[in-house]
N, C-alpha and C. Protein backbone atom coordinates (compact mmCIF):
# COMPACT_ATOMS: atom_id res chain seq x y z
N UNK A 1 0.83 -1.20 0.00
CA UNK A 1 0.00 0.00 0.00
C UNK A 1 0.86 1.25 0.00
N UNK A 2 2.17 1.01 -0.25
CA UNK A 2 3.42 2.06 -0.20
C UNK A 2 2.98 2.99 1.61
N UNK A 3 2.40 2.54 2.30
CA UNK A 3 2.72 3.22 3.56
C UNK A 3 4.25 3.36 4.02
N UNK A 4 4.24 4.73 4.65
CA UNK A 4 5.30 4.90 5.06
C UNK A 4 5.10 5.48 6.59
N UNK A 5 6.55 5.26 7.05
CA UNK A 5 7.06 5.24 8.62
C UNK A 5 6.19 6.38 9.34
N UNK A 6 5.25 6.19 10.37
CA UNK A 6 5.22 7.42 10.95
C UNK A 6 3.11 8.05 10.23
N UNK A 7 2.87 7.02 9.67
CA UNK A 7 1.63 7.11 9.07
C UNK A 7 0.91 5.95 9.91
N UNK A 8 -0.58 6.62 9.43
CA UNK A 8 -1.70 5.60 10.62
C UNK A 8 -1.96 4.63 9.53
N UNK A 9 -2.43 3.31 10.16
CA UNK A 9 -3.19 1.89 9.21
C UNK A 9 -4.39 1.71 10.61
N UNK A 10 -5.17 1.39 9.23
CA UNK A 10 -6.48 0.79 10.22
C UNK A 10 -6.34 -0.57 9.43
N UNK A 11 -6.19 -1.91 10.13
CA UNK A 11 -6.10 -3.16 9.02
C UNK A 11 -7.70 -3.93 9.91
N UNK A 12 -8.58 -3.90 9.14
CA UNK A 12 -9.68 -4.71 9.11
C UNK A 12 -9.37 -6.31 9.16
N UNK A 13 -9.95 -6.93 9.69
CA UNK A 13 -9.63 -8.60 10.12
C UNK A 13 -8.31 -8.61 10.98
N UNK A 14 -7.65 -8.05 11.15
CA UNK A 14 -6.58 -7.89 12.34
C UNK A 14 -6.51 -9.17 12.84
N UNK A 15 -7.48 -9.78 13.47
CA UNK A 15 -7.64 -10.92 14.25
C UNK A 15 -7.12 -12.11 13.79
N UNK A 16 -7.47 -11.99 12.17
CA UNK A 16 -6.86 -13.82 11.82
C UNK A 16 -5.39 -13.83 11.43
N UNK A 17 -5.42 -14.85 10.58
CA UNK A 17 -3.53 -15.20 11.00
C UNK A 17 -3.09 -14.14 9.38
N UNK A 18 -3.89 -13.65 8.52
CA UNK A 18 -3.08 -12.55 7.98
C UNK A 18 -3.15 -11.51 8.35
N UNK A 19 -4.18 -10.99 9.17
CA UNK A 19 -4.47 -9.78 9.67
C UNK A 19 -3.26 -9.48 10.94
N UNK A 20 -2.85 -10.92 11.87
CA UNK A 20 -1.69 -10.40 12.84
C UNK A 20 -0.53 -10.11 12.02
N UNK A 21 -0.54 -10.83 11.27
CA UNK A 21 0.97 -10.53 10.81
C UNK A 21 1.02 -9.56 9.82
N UNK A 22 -0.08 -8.45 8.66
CA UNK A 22 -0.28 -7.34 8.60
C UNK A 22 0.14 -5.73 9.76
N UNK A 23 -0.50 -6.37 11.04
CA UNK A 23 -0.27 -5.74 12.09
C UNK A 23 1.05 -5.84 12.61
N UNK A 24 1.89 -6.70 12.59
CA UNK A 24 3.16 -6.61 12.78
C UNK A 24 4.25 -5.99 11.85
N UNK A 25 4.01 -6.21 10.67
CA UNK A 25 4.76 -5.59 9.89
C UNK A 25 4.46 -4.35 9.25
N UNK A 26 3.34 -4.07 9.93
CA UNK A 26 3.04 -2.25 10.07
C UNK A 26 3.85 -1.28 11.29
N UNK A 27 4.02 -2.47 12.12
CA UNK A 27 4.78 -1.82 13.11
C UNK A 27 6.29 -1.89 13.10
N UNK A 28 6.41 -3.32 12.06
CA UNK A 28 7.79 -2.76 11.75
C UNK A 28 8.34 -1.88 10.94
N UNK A 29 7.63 -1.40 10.23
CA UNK A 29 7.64 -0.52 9.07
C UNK A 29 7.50 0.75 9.82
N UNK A 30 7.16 1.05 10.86
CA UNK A 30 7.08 1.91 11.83
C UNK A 30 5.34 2.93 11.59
N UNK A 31 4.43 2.13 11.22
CA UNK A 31 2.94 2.79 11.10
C UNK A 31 2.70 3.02 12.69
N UNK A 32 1.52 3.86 12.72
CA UNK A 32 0.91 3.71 13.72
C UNK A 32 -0.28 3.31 14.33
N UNK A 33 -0.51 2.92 15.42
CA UNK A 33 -1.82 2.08 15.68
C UNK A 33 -3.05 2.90 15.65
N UNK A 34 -2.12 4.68 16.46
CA UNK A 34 -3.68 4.84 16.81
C UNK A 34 -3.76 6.63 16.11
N UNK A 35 -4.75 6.65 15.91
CA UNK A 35 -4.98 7.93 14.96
C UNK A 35 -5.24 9.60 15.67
N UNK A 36 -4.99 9.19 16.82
CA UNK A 36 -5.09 10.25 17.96
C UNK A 36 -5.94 11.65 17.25
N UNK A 37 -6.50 11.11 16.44
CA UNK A 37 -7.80 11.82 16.07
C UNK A 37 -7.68 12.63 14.82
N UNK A 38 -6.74 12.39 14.23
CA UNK A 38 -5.68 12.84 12.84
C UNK A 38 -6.27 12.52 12.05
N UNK A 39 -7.01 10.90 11.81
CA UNK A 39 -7.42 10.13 10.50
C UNK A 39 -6.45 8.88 10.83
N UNK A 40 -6.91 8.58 9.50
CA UNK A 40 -6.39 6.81 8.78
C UNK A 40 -5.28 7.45 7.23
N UNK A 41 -4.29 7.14 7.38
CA UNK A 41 -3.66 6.83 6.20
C UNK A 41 -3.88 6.03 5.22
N UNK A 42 -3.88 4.62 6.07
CA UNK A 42 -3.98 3.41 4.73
C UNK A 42 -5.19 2.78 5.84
N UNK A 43 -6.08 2.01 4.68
CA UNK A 43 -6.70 1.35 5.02
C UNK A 43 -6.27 -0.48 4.31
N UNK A 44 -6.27 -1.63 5.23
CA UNK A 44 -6.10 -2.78 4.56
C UNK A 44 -7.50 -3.49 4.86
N UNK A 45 -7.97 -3.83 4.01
CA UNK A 45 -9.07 -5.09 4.17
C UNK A 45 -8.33 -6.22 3.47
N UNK A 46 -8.78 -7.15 4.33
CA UNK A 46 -8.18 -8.50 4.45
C UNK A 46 -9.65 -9.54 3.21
N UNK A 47 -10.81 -8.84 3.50
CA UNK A 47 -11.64 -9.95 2.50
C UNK A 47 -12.29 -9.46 1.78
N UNK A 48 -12.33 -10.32 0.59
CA UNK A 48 -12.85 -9.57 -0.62
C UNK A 48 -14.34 -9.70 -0.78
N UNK A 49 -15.18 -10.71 0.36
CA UNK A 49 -16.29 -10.49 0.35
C UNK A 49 -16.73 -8.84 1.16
N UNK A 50 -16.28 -8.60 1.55
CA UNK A 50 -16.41 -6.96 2.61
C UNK A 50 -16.62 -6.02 1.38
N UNK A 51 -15.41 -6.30 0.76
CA UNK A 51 -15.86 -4.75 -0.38
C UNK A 51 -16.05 -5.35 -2.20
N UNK A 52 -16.00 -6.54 -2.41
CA UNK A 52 -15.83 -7.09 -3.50
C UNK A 52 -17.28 -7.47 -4.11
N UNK A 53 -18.00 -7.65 -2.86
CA UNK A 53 -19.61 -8.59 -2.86
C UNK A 53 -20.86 -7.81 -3.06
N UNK A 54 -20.32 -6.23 -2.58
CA UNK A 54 -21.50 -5.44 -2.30
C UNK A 54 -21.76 -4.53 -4.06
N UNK A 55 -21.62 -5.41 -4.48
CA UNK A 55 -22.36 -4.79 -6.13
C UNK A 55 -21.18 -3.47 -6.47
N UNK A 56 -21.44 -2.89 -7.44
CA UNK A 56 -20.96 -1.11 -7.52
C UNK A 56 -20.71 -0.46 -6.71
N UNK A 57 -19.76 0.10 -6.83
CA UNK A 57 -19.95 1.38 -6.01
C UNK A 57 -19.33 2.18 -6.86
N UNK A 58 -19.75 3.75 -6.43
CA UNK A 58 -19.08 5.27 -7.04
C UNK A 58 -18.07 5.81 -6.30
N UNK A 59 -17.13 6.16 -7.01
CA UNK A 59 -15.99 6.44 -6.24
C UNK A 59 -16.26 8.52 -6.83
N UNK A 60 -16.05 9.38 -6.10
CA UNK A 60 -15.65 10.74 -6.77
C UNK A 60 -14.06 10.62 -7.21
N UNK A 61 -13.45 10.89 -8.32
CA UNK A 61 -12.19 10.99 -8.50
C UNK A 61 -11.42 12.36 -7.95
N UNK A 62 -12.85 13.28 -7.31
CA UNK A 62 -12.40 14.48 -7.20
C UNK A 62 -12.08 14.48 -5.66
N UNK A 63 -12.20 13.53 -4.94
CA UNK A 63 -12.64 13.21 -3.45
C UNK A 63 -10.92 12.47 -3.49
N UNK A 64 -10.28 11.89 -4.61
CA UNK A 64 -9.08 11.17 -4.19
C UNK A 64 -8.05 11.98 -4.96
N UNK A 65 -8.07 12.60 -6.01
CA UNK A 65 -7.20 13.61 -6.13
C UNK A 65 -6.84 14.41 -5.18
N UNK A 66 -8.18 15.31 -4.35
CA UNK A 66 -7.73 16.13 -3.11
C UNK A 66 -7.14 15.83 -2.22
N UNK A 67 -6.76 14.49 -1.55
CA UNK A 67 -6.61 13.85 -0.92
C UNK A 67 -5.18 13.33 -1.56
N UNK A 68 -4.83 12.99 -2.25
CA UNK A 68 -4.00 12.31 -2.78
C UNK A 68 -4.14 10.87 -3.15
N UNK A 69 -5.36 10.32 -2.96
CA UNK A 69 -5.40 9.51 -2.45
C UNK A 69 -5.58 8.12 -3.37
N UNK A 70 -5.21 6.95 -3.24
CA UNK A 70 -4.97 5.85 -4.02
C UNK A 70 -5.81 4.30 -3.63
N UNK A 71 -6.22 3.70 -4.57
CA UNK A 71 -6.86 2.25 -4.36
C UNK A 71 -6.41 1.47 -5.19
N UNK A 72 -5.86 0.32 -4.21
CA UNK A 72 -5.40 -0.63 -4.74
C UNK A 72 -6.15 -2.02 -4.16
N UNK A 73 -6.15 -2.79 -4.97
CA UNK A 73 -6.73 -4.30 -5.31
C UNK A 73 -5.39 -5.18 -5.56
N UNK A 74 -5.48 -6.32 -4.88
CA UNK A 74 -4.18 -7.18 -4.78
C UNK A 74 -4.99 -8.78 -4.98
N UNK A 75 -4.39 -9.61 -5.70
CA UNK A 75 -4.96 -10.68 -5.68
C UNK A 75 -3.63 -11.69 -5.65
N UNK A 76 -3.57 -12.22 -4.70
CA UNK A 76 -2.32 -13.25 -4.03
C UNK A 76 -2.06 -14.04 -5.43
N UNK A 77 -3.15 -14.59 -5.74
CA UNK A 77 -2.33 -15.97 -7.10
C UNK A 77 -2.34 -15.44 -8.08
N UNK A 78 -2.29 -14.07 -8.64
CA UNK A 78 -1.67 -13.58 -9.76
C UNK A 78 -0.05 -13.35 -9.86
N UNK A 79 0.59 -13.27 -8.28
CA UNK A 79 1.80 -12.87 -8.06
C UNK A 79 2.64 -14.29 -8.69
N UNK A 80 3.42 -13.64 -9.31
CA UNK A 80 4.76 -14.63 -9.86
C UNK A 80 5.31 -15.49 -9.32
N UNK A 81 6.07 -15.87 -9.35
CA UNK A 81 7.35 -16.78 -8.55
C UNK A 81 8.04 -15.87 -8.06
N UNK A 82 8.89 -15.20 -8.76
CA UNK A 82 9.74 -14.23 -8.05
C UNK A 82 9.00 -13.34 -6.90
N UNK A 83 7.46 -13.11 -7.24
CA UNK A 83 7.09 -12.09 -5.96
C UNK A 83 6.96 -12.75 -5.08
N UNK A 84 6.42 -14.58 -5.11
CA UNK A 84 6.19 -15.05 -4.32
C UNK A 84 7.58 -15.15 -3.10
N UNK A 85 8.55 -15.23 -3.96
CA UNK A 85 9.76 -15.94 -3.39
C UNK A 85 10.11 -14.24 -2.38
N UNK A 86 9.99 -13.37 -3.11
CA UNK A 86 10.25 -11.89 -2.34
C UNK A 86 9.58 -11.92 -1.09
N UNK A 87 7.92 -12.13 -1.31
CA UNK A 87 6.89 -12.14 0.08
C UNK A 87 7.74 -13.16 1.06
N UNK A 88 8.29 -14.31 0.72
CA UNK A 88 8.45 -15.42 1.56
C UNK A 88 9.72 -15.11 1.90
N UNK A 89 10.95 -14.15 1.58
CA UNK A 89 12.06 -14.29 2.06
C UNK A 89 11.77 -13.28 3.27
N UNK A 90 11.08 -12.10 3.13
CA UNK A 90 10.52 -10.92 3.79
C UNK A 90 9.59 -11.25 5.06
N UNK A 91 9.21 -12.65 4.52
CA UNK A 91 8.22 -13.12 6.23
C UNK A 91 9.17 -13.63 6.98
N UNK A 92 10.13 -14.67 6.66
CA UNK A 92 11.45 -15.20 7.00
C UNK A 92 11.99 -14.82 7.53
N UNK A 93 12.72 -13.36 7.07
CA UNK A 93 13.33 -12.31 7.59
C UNK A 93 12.48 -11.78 9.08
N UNK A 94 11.61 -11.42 8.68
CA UNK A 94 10.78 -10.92 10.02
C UNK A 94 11.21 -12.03 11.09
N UNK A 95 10.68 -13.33 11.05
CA UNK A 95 10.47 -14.31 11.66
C UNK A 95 11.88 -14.65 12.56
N UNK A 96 13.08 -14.05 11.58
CA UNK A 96 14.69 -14.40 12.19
C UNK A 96 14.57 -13.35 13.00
N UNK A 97 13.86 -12.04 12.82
CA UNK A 97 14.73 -10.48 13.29
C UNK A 97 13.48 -10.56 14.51
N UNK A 98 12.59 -11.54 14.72
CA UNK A 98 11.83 -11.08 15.95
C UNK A 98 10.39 -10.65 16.00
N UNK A 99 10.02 -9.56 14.84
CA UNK A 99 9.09 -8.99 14.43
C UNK A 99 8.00 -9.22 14.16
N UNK A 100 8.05 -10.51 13.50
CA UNK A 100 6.68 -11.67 12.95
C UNK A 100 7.31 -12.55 14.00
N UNK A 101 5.81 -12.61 14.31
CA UNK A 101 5.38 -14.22 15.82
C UNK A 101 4.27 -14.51 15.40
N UNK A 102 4.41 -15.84 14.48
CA UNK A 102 2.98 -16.10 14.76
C UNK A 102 2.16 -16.60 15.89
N UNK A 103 0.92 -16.36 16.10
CA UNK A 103 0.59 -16.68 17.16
C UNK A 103 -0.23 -18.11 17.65
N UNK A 104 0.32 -18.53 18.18
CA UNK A 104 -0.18 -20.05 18.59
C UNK A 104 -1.30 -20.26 19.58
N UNK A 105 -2.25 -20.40 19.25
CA UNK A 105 -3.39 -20.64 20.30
C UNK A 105 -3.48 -21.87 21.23
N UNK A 106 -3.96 -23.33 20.56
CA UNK A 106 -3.67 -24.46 20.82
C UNK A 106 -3.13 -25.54 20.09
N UNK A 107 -2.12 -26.20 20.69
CA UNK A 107 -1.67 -27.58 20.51
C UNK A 107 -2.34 -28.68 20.80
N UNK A 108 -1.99 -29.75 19.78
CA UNK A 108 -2.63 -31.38 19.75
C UNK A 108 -1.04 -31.97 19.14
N UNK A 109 -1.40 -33.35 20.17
CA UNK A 109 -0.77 -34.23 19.09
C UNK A 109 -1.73 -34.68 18.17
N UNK A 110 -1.04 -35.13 17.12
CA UNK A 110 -1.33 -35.92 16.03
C UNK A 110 -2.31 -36.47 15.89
N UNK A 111 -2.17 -37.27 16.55
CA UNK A 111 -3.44 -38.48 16.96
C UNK A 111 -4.66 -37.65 17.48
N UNK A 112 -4.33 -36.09 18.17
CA UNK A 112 -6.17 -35.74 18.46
C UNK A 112 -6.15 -34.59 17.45
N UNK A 113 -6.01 -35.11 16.19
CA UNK A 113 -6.53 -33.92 14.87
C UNK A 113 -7.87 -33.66 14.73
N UNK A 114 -8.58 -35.11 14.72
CA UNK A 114 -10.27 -34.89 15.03
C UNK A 114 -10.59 -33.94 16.06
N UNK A 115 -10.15 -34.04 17.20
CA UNK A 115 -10.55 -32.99 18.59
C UNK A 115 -10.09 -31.66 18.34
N UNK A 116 -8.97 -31.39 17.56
CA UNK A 116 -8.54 -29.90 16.97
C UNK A 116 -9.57 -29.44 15.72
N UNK A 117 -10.18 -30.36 14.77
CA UNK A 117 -10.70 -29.93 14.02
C UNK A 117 -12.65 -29.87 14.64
N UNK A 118 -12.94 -30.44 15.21
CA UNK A 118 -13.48 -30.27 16.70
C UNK A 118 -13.79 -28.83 16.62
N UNK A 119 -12.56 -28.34 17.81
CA UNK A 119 -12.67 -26.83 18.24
C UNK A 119 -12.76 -26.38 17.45
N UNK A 120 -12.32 -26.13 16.38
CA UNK A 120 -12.09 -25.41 15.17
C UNK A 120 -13.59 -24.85 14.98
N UNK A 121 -14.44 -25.55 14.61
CA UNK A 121 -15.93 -25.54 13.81
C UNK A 121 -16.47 -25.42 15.40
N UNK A 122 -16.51 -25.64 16.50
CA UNK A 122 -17.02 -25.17 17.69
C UNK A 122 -17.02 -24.21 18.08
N UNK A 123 -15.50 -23.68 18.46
CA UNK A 123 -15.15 -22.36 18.87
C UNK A 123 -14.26 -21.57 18.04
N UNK A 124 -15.38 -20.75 16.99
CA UNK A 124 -14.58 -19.97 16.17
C UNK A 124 -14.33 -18.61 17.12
N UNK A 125 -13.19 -17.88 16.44
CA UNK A 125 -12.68 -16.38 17.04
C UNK A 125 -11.80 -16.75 17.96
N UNK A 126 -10.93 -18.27 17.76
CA UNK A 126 -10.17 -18.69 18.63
C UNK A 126 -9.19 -17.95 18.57
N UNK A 127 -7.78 -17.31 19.40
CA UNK A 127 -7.00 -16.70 19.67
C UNK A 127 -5.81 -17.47 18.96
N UNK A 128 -5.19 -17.21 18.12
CA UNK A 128 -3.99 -17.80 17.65
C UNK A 128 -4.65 -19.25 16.97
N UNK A 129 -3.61 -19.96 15.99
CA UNK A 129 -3.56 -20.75 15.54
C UNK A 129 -3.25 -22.28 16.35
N UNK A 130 -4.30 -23.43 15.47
CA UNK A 130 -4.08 -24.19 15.93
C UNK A 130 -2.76 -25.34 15.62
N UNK A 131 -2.14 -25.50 16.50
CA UNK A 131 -0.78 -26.35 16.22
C UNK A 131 -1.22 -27.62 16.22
N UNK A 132 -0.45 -28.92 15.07
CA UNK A 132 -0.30 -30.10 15.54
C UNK A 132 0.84 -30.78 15.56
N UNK A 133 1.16 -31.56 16.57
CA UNK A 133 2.57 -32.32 16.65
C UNK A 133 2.94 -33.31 16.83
C-alpha cells in the first residue's frame, strides 16, 4: 500500500492469521496504531467479500485527487514466482529479526486432529492458531 514510517493503518480482520501478521509488519515498518484523532492513512481489508460482494460502487475521483489519495486491489495468485519468493524471504526475515510471531493458540498431538478440528468448527474467534505435533 506504499505506507510509510510514521503514518496511521487501520487493518480490518486484524484478528486472523493474515491480519496479525499485517499488524506486525506495520509496526515494523514503523505505522501507527492509533490515529489520535488525525485520521487513517492506509486502510487494509483482508476480505474480498467486505468490499468485492457489495455490487458497484461510485468512487468521486475528485474526493481522491484532493486527498491524494490511491486504491489498490491485490490478488495473491496472480503474483509470480519471483514475488512469491520476495513475500516469503521478507516473512522469513521478520520471523529471524523477531518482528513476525505467529501466534499459537492451541496444541494437539497428532493423533487428536479430530478434537482440533473439533474446536475449530465449535469455537470460532479462537485466539492464535491451531498447532499439531
Amino acid at each position: 500500500a506504499h505506507a510509510k514510517a510514521g503514518e496511521t493503518v487501520l487493518i480490518h480482520g486484524a484478528s486472523g492469521g493474515v491480519g496479525v501478521a499485517a499488524c506486525q509488519l506495520s509496526r515494523a515498518l514503523g505505522l501507527k496504531e492509533a490515529t489520535e484523532g488525525r485520521g487513517i492513512d492506509v486502510i487494509v481489508e483482508m476480505l474480498s467479500n467486505i468490499i468485492g460482494c457489495r455490487g458497484s460502487i461510485e468512487i468521486n475521483p475528485r474526493d481522491t485527487m484532493a486527498k491524494e489519495s490511491s486504491i489498490m486491489g491485490v490478488a495473491v495468485f496472480f503474483a509470480t514466482p519471483e514475488e512469491n519468493k520476495e513475500c516469503a524471504a521478507l516473512l522469513y526475515a521478520g520471523m529471524e529479526a523477531g518482528w513476525l510471531r505467529p501466534v499459537v493458540g492451541s496444541q494437539y498431538p497428532l493423533d487428536k486432529a479430530a478434537q482440533a478440528h473439533h474446536d475449530i468448527i465449535e469455537c470460532p474467534g479462537a485466539a492464535g492458531k491451531i498447532v499439531l505435533t
